[in-house]
C-alpha atoms as a PDB file:
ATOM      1  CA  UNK A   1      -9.311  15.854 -13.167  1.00  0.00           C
ATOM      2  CA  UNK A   2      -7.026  17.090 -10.434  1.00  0.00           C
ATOM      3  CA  UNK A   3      -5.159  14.965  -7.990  1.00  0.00           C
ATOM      4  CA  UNK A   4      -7.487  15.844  -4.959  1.00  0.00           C
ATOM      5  CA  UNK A   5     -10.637  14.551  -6.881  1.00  0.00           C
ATOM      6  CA  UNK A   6      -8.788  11.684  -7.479  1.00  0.00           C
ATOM      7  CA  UNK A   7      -7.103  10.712  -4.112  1.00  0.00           C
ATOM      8  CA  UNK A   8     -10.831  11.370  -3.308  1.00  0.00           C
ATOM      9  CA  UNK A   9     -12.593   8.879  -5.530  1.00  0.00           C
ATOM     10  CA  UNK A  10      -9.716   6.091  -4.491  1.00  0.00           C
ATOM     11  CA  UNK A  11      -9.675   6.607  -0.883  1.00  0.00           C
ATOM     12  CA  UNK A  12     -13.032   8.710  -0.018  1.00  0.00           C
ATOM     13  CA  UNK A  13     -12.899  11.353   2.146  1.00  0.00           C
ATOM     14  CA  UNK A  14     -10.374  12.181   4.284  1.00  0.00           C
ATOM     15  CA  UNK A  15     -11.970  12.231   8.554  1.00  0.00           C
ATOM     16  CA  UNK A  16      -8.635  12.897  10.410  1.00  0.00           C
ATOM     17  CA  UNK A  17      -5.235  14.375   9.414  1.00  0.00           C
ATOM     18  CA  UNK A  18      -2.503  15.740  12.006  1.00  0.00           C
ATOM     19  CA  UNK A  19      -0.324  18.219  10.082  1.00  0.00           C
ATOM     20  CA  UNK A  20       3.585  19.198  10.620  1.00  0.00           C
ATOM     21  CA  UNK A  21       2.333  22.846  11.559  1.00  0.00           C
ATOM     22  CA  UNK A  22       0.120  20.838  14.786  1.00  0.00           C
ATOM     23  CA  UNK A  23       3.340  18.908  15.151  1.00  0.00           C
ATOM     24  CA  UNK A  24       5.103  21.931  15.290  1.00  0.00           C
ATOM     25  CA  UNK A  25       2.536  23.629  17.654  1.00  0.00           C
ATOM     26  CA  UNK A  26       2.073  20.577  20.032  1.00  0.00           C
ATOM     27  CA  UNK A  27       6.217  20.263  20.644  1.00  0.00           C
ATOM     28  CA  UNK A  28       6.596  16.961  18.569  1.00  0.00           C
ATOM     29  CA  UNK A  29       8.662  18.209  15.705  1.00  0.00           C
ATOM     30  CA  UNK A  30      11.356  21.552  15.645  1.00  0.00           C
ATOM     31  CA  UNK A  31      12.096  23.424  12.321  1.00  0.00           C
ATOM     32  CA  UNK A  32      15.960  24.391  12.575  1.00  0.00           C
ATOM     33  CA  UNK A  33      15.529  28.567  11.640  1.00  0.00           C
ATOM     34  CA  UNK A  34      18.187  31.306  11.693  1.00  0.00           C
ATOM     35  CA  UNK A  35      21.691  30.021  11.955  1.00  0.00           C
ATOM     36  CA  UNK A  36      20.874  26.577  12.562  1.00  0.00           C
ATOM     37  CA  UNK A  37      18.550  26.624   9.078  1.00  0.00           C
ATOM     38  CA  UNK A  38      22.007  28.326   7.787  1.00  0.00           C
ATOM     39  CA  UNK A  39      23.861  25.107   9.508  1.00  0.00           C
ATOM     40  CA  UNK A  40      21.733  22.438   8.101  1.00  0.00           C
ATOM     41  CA  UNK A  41      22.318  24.499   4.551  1.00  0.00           C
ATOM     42  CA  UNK A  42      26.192  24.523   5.261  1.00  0.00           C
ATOM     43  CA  UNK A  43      25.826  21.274   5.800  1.00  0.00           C
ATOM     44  CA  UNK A  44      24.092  20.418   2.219  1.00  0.00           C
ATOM     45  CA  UNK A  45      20.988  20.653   3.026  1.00  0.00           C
ATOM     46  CA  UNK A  46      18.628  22.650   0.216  1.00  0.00           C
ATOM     47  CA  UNK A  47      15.411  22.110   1.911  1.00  0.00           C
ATOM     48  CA  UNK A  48      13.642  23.148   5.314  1.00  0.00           C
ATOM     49  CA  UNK A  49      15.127  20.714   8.023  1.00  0.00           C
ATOM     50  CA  UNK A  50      12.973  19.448  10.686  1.00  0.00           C
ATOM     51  CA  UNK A  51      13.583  17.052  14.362  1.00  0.00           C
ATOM     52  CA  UNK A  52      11.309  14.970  15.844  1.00  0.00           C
ATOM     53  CA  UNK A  53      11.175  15.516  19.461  1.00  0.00           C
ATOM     54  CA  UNK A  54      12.704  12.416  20.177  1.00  0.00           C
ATOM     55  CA  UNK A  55      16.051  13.902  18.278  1.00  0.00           C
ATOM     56  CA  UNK A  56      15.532  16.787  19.764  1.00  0.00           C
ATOM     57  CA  UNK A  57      16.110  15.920  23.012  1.00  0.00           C
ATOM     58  CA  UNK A  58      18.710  13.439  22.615  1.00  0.00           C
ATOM     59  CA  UNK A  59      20.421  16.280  21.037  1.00  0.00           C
ATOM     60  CA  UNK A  60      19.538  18.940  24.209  1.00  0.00           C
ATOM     61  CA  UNK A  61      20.733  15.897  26.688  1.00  0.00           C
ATOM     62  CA  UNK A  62      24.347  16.327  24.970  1.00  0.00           C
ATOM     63  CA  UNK A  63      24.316  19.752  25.355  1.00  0.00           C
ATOM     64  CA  UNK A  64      23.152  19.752  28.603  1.00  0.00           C
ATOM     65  CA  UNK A  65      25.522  17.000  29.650  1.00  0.00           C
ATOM     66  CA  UNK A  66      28.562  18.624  32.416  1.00  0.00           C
ATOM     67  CA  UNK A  67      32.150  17.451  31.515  1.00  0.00           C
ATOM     68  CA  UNK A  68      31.521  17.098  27.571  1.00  0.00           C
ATOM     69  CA  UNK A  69      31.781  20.779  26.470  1.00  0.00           C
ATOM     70  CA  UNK A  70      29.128  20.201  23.620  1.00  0.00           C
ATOM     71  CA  UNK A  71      27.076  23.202  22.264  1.00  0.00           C
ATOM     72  CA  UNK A  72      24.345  23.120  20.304  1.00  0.00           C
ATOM     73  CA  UNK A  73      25.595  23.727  16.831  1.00  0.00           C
ATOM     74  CA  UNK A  74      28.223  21.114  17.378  1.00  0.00           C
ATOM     75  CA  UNK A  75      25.737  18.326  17.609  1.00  0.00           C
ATOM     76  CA  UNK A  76      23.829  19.524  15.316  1.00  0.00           C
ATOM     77  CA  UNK A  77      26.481  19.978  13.093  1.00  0.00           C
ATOM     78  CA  UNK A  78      27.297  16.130  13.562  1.00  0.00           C
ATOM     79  CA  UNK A  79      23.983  15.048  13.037  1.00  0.00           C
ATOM     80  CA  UNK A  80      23.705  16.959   9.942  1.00  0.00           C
ATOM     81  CA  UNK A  81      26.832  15.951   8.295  1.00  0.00           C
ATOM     82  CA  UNK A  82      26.577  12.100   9.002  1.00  0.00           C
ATOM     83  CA  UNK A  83      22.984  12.029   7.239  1.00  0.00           C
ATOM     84  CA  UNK A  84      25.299  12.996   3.908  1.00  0.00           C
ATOM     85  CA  UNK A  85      27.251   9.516   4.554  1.00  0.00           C
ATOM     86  CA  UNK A  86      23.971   7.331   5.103  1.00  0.00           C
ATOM     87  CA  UNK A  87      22.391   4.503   3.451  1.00  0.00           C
ATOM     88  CA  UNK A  88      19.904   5.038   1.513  1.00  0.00           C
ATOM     89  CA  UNK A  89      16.986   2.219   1.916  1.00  0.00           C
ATOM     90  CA  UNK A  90      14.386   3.795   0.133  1.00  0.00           C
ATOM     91  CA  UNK A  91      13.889   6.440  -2.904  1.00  0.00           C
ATOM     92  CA  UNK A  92      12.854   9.045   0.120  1.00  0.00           C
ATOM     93  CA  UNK A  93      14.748   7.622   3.563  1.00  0.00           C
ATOM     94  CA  UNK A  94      18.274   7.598   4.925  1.00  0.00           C
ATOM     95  CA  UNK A  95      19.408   5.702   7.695  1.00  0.00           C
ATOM     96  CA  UNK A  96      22.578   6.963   9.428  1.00  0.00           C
ATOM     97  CA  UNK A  97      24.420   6.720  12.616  1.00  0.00           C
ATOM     98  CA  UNK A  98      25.998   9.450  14.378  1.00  0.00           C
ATOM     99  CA  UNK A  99      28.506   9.303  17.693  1.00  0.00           C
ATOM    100  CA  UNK A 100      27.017  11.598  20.506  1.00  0.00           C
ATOM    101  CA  UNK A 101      28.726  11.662  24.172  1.00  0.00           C
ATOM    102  CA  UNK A 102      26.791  12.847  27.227  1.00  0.00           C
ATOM    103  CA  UNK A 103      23.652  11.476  26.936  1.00  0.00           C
ATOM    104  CA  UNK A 104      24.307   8.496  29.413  1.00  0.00           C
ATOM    105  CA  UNK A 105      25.931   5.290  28.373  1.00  0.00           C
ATOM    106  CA  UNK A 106      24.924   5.502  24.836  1.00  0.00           C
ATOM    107  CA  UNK A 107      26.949   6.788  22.553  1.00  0.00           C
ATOM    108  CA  UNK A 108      25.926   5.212  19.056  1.00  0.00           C
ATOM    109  CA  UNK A 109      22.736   6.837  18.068  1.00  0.00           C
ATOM    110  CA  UNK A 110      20.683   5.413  14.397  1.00  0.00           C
ATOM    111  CA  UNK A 111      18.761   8.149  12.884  1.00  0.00           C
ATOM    112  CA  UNK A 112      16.364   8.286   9.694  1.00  0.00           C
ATOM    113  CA  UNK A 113      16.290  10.914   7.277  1.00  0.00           C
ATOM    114  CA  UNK A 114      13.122  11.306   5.310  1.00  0.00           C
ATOM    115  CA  UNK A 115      12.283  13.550   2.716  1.00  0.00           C
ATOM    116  CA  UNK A 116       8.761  14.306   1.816  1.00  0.00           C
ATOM    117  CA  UNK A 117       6.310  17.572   1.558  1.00  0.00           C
ATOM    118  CA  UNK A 118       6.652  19.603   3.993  1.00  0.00           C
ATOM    119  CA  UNK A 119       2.938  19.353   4.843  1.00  0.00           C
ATOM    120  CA  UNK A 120      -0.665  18.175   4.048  1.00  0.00           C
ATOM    121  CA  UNK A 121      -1.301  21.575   2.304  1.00  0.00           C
ATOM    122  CA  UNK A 122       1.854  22.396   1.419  1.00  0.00           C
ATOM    123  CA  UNK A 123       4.112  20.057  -1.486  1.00  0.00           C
ATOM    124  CA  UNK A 124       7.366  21.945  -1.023  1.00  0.00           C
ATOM    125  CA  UNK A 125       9.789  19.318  -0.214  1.00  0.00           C
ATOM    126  CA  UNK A 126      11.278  19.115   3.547  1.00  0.00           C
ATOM    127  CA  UNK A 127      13.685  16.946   5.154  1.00  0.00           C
ATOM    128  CA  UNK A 128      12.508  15.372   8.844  1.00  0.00           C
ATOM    129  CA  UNK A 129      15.648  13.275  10.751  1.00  0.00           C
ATOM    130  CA  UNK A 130      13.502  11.282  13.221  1.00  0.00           C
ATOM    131  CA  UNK A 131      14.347   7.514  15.513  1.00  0.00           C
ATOM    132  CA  UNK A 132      13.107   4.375  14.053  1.00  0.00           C
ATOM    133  CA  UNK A 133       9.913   4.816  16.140  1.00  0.00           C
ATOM    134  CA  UNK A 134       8.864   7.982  14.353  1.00  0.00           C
ATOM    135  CA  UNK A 135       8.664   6.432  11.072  1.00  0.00           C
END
């Protein structure tokens, strides 16, 4: 008996599922490729690295921000690094807080990292940093 029969004879059939290649497709998640995939690795990171949008535009406010001088690696770069110093509160999540100026009067921003497959079809394991609201 595989696992699919299985998950099918607990749960019965499966009617909806939204997958991280829709996500991807609809603008709500970003895969970090080329030299920001090469960042994220620099930065520890083994496995594909993904945003929600909701990261993703906190971190595109910073950069777009006049008087800060951020660029886009840079933030990334700090987002990236302070998930290595988080807490872990689960076997698969990280919580972690990272210092961004320029995106208004925030500065402190709390981020989750969560490490699962990368999608429905595929069990290759990914990493998604995403706000409390994504979970």
């Amino acid at each position: 008996m595989n696992s699919e029969s299985t998950v099918h004879e607990l749960f019965g059939k499966v009617i909806y599922s939204y997958t991280r290649k829709q996500a991807i497709e609809d603008g709500y998640q970003v895969l970090l490729t080329g030299n920001h995939a090469t960042l994220a690795r620099r930065a520890g990171w083994k496995y594909p690295v993904y945003l929600t949008i909701g990261v993703w535009e906190i971190v595109l406010e910073a950069v777009d921000a006049e008087g800060y001088w951020n660029d886009l690696t840079g933030v990334l770069w700090d987002v990236l690094s302070m998930a290595r110093h988080g807490l872990d509160v689960s076997t698969d999540t990280r919580i972690f807080t990272v210092s961004i100026n320029g995106c208004g009067k925030k500065r402190m921003y709390q981020f989750y990292l969560k490490v699962g497959p990368t999608d429905i079809d595929d069990p290759a394991p990914a990493i998604t940093i995403m706000l409390e609201e994504d979970l």
